[in-house]
Protein backbone atom coordinates (compact mmCIF):
# COMPACT_ATOMS: atom_id res chain seq x y z
CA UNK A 1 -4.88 -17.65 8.20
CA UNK A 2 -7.85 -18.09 5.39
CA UNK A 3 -7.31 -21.08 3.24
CA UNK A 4 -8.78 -22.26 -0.04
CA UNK A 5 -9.33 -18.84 -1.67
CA UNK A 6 -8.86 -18.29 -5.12
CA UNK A 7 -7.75 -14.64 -4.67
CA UNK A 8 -6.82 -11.77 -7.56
CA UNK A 9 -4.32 -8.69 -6.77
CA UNK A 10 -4.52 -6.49 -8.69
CA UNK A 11 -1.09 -4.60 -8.87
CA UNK A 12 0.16 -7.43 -7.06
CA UNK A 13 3.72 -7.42 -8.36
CA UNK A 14 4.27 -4.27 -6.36
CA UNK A 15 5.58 -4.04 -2.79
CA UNK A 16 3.01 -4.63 -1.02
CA UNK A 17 1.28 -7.13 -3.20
CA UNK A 18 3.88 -9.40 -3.51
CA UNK A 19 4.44 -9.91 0.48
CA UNK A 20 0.92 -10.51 0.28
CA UNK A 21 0.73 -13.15 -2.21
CA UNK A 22 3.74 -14.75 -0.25
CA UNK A 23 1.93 -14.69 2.72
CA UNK A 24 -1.54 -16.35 1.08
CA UNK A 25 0.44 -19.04 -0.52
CA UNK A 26 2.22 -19.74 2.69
CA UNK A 27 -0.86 -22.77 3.00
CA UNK A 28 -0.40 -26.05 2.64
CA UNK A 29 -0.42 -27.33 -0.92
CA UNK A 30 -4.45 -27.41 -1.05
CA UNK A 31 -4.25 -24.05 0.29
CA UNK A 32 -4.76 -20.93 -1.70
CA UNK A 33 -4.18 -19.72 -4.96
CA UNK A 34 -3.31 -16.24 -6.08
CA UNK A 35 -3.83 -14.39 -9.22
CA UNK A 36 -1.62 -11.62 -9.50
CA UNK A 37 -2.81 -9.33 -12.50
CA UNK A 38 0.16 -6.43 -13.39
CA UNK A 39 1.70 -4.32 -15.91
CA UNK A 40 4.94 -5.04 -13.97
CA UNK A 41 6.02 -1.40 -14.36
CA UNK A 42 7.46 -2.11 -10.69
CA UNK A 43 8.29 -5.33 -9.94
CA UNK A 44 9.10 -6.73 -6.61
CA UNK A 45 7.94 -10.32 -7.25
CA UNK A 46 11.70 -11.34 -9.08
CA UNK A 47 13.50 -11.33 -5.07
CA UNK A 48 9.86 -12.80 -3.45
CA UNK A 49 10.86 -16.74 -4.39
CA UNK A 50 7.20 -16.77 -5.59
CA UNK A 51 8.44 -18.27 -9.35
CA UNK A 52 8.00 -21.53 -9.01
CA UNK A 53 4.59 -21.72 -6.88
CA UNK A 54 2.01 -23.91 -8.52
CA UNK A 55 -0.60 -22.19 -6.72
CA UNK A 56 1.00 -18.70 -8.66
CA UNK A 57 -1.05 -17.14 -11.67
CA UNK A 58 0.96 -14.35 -13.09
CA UNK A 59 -0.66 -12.40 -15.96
CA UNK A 60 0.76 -9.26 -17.56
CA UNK A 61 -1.97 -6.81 -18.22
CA UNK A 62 -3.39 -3.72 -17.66
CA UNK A 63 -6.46 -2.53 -15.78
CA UNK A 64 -7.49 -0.30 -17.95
CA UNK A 65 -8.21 -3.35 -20.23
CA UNK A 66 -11.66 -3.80 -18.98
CA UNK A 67 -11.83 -7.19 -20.47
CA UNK A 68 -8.59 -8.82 -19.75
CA UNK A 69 -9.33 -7.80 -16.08
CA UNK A 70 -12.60 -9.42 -16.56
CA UNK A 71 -11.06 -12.58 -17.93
CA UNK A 72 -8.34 -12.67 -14.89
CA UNK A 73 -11.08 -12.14 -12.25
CA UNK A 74 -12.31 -15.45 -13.33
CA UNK A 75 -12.95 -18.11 -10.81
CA UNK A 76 -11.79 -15.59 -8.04
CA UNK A 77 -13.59 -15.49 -4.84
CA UNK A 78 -11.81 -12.65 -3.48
CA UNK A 79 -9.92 -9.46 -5.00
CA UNK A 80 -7.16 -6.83 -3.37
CA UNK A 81 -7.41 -3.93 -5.84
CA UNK A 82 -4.02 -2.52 -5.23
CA UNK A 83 -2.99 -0.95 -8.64
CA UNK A 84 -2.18 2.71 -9.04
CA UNK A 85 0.43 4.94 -10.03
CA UNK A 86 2.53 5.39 -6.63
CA UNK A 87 5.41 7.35 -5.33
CA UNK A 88 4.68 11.56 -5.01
CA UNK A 89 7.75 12.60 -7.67
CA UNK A 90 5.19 10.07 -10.35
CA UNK A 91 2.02 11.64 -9.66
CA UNK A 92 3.02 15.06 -10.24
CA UNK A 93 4.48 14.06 -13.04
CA UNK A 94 1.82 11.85 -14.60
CA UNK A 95 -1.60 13.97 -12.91
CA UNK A 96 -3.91 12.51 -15.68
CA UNK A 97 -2.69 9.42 -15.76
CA UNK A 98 -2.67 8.72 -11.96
CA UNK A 99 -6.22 9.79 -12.10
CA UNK A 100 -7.48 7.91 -14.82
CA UNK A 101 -5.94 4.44 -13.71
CA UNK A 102 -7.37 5.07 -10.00
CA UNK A 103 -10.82 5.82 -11.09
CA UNK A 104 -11.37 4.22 -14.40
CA UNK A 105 -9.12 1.35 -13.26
CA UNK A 106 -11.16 0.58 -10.00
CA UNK A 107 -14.38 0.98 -12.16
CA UNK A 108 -13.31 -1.47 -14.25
CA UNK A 109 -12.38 -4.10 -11.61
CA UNK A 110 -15.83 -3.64 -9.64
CA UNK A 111 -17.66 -4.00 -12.45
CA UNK A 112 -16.48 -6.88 -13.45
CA UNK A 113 -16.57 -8.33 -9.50
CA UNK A 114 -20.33 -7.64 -9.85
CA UNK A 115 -21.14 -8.76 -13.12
CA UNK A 116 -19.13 -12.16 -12.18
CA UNK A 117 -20.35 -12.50 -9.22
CA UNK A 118 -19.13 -14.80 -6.55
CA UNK A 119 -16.40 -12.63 -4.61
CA UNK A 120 -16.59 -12.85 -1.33
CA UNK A 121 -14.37 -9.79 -0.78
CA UNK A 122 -13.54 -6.49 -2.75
CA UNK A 123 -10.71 -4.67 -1.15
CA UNK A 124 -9.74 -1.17 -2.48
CA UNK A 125 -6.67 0.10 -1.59
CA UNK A 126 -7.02 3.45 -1.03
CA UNK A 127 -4.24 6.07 1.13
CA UNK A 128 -3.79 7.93 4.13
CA UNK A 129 -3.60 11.08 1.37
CA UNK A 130 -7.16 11.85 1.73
CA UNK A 131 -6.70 13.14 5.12
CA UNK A 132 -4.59 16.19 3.43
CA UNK A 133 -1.57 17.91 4.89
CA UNK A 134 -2.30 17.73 8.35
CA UNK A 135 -3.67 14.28 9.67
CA UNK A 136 -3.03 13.90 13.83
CA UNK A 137 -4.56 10.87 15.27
CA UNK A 138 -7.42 10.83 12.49
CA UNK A 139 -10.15 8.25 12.13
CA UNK A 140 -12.27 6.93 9.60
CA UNK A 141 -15.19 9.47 10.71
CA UNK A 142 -12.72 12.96 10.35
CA UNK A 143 -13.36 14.83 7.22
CA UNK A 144 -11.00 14.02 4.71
CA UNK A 145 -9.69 16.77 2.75
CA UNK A 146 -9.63 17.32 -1.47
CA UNK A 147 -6.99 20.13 -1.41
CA UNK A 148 -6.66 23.09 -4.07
CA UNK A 149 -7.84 22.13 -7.61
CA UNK A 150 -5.19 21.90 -10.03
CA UNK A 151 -2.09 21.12 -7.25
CA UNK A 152 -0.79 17.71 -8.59
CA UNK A 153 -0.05 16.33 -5.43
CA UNK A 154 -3.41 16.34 -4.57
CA UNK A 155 -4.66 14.38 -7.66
CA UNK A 156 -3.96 10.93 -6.58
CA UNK A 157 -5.85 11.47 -2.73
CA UNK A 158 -8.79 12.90 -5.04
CA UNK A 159 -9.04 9.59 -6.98
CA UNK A 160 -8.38 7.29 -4.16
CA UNK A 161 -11.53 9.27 -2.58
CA UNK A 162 -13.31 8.42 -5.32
CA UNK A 163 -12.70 5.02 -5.65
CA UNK A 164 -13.48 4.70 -1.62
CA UNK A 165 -17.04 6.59 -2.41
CA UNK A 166 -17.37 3.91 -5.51
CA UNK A 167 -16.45 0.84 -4.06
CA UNK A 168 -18.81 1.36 -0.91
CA UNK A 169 -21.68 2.60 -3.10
CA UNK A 170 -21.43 -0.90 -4.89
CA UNK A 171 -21.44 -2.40 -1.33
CA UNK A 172 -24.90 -0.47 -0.94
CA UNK A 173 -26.41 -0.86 -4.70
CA UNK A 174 -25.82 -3.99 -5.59
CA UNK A 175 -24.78 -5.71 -2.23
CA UNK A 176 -20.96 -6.40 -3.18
CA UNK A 177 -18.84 -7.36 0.13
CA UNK A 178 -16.47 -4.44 -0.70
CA UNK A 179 -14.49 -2.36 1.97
CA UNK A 180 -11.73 0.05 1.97
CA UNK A 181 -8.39 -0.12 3.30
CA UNK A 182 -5.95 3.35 3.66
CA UNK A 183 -2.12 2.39 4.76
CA UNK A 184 -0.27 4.94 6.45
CA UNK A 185 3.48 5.13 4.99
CA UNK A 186 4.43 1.36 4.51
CA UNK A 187 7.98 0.15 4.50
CA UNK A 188 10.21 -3.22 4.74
CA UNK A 189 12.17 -5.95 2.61
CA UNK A 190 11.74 -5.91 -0.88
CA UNK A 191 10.13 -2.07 -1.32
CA UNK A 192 10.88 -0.42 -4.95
CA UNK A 193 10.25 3.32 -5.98
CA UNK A 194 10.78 6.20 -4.41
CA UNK A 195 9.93 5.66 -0.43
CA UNK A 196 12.20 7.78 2.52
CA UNK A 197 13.18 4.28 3.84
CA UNK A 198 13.98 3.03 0.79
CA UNK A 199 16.51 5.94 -0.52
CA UNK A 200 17.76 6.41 3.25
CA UNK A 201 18.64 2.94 3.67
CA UNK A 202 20.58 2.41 0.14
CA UNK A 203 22.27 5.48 0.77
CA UNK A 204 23.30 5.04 4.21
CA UNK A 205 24.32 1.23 3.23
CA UNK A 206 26.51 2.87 0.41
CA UNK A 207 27.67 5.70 2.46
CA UNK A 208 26.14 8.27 0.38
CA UNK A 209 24.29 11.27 1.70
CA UNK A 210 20.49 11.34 2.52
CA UNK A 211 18.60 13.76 0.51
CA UNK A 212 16.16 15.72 2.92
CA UNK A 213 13.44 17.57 1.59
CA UNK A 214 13.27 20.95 3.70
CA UNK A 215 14.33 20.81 7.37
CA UNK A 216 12.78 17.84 7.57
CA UNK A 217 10.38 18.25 9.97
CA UNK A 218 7.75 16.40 8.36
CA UNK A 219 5.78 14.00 10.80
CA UNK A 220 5.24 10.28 9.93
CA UNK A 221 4.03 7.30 11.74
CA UNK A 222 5.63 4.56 10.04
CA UNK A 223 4.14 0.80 9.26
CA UNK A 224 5.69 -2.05 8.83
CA UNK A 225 4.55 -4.52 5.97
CA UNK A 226 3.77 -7.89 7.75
CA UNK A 227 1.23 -5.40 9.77
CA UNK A 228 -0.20 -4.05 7.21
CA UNK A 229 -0.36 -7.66 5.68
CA UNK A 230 -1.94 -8.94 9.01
CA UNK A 231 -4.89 -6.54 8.60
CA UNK A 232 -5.60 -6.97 4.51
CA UNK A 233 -5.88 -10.75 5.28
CA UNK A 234 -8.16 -9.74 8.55
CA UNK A 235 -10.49 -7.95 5.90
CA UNK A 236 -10.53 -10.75 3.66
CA UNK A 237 -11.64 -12.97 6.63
CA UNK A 238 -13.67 -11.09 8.56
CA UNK A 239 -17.34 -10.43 7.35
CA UNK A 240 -17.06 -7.17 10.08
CA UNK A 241 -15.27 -5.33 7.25
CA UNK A 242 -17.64 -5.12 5.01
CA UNK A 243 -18.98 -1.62 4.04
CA UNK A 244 -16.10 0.18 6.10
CA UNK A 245 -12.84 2.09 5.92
CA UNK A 246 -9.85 1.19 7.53
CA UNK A 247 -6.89 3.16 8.90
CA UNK A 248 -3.73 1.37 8.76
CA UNK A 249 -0.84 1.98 10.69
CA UNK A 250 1.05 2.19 13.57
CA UNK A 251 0.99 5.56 15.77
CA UNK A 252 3.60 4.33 18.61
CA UNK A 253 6.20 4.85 15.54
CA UNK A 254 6.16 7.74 14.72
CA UNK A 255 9.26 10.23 13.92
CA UNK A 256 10.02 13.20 11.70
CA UNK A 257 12.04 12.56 8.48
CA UNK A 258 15.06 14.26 9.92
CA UNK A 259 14.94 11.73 13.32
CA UNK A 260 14.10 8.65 10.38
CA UNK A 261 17.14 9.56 8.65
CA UNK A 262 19.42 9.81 11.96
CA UNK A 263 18.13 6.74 12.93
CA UNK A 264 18.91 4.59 9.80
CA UNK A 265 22.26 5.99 9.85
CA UNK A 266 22.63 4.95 13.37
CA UNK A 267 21.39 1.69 13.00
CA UNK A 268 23.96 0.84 9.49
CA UNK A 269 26.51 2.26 11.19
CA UNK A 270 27.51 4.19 8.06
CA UNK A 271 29.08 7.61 7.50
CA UNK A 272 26.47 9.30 5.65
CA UNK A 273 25.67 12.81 6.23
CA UNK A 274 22.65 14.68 5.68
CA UNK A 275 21.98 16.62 3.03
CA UNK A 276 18.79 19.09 3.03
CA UNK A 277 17.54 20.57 -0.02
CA UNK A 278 14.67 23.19 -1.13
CA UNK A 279 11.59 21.55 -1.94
CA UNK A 280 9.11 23.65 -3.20
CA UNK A 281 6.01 21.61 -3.74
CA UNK A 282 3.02 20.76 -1.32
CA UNK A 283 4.08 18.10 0.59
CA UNK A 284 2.24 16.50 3.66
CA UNK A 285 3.45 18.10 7.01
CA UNK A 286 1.68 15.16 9.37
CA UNK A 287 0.29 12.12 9.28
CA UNK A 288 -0.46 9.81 12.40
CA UNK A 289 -3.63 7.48 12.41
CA UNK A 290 -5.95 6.36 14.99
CA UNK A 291 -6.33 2.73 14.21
CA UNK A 292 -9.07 2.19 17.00
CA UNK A 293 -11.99 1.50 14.20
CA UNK A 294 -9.59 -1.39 13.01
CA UNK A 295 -8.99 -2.58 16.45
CA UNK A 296 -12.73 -2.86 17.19
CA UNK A 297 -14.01 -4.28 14.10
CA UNK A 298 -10.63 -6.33 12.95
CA UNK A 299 -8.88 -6.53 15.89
CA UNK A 300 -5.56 -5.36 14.69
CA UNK A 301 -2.67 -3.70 16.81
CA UNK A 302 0.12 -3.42 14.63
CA UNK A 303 3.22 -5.30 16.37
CA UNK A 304 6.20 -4.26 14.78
CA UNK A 305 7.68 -0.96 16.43
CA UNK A 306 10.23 1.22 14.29
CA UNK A 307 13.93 0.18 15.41
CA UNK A 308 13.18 -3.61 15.09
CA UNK A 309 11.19 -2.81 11.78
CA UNK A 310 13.96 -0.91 10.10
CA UNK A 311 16.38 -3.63 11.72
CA UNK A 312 15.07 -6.34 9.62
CA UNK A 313 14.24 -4.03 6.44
CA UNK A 314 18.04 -3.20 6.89
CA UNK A 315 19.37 -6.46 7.03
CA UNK A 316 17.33 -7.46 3.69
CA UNK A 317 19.09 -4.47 1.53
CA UNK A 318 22.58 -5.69 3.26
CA UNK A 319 21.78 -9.07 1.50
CA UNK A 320 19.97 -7.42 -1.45
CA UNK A 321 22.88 -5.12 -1.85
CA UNK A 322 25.44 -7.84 -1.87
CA UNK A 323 27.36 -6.18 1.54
């Protein structure tokens, strides 16, 4: 576990940012401080207990605000870039937009890392989207793919790209200890906005019916968050990481939507049924990682398989529910 690091998130009132700012302030009281920096357009920081935290810096802002970015990176010796637009139904809603705060967003932030100076670490969150529709057992040296020009869907995995090509080009220009880190469909406690586990799990809790896009037969190798919280804090400790890509994940769970939603309904014991529906638009028909470049360099192995993962995101929404 590091300890005294002043550290921004960017973003970091979302899902994954806030069990990561739980987990850095989990120090003693001369431990760490984090920054989190966040429009708050999704919150999951209200149910994180985080309020009270002296070590806790919560400003509201935007990074698109090149200077109020600036002014929050102050003092920081580390940053986790993590905000984006998020969730597939958003992006092809909001193309421009997701595009914009990806690439003009992450401009901003390493800019003002490098004018600064200081930071120890620059990680980009970037996503397993750049691998395209059909991603089986990839690793960081497979081509990634940019998909048709002018699909939606493909807009955010573009400007992730980017921002991966950006953030290691300012490793090589002007020596900044950035590196890149692309999760592979993240779930547990405490996730907001539109994930599969999310929706199946409310639903099944409330005895609704699970929406399934097609015949479900999408492929997905699922990732708990403390793993995925193991490896960002093996980045920001590790001077290995520098200049690299990551893939994040866990292979050994992997299951198609249709055997995901079975399996939640199994495990709440509710009455749902399954209910499949057209869904016209592009969607992603695989996507399993090869972690091996993490194993090497990190040494992560994600831990948490699927059944005891969804058991203890389950048990969260029972409580979060009020059941």
């Amino acid at each position: 576990m590091i300890s005294g690091r002043r550290v921004l998130i960017t973003g970091g009132a979302g899902f994954i940012g806030s069990h990561l700012a739980e987990r850095l302030l989990a120090t003693p009281a001369d431990g760490n401080h984090v920054v989190i920096f966040d429009n708050f357009r999704r919150n999951a920081l209200g149910t994180a207990g985080l309020d009270e935290n002296p070590n806790l810096t919560i400003i509201k802002g935007d990074v698109m605000d090149a200077a109020a970015l600036r002014e929050a990176m102050q003092g920081c010796d580390a940053v986790v870039h993590m905000a984006s637009i998020a969730g597939v139904d958003t992006v092809l809603k909001n193309p421009v937009k997701t595009m914009r705060i990806a690439m003009v967003g992450t401009d901003n932030a390493l800019e003002a890392a490098r004018e600064l100076g200081g930071i120890k670490r620059f990680i980009d969150f970037s996503t397993s989207e750049v691998f395209g529709r059909y991603a089986y057992h990839v690793t960081e040296f497979d081509s990634t793919t940019l998909g048709a020009v002018g699909e939606a869907r493909w807009t955010y995995a573009v400007a992730k790209l980017a921002t991966e090509h950006l953030a290691m080009n300012y490793h090589k220009e002007f020596d900044l200890p950035a590196c890149s880190i692309r999760p592979f469909n993240v779930y547990g406690p405490r996730q907001v906005g539109e994930g599969a586990v999310h929706h199946f799990i409310r639903r099944a809790l409330a005895n609704e019916d699970l929406t399934i896009h097609n015949e479900g037969s999408q492929i997905r190798a699922w990732c708990y968050i403390d793993d995925i919280i193991d490896a960002v804090l093996l980045c920001l400790s590790k001077d290995q990481a520098v200049g690299h890509a990551f893939n994040i994940g866990n292979a050994r769970s992997t299951v198609t939507i249709y055997n995901l939603a079975e399996l939640i309904v199994r495990l709440t014991n509710s009455s749902s049924k399954l209910n499949f529906i057209d869904w016209p638009n592009t969607d992603v028909e695989v996507r399993v990682p090869n972690s091996g470049k993490s194993k090497e360099l990190l040494g992560f192995v994600a831990q948490t398989n699927l059944e005891e993962g969804l058991g203890r995101t389950i048990e969260w929404y029972r409580r979060d529910m009020g059941l």
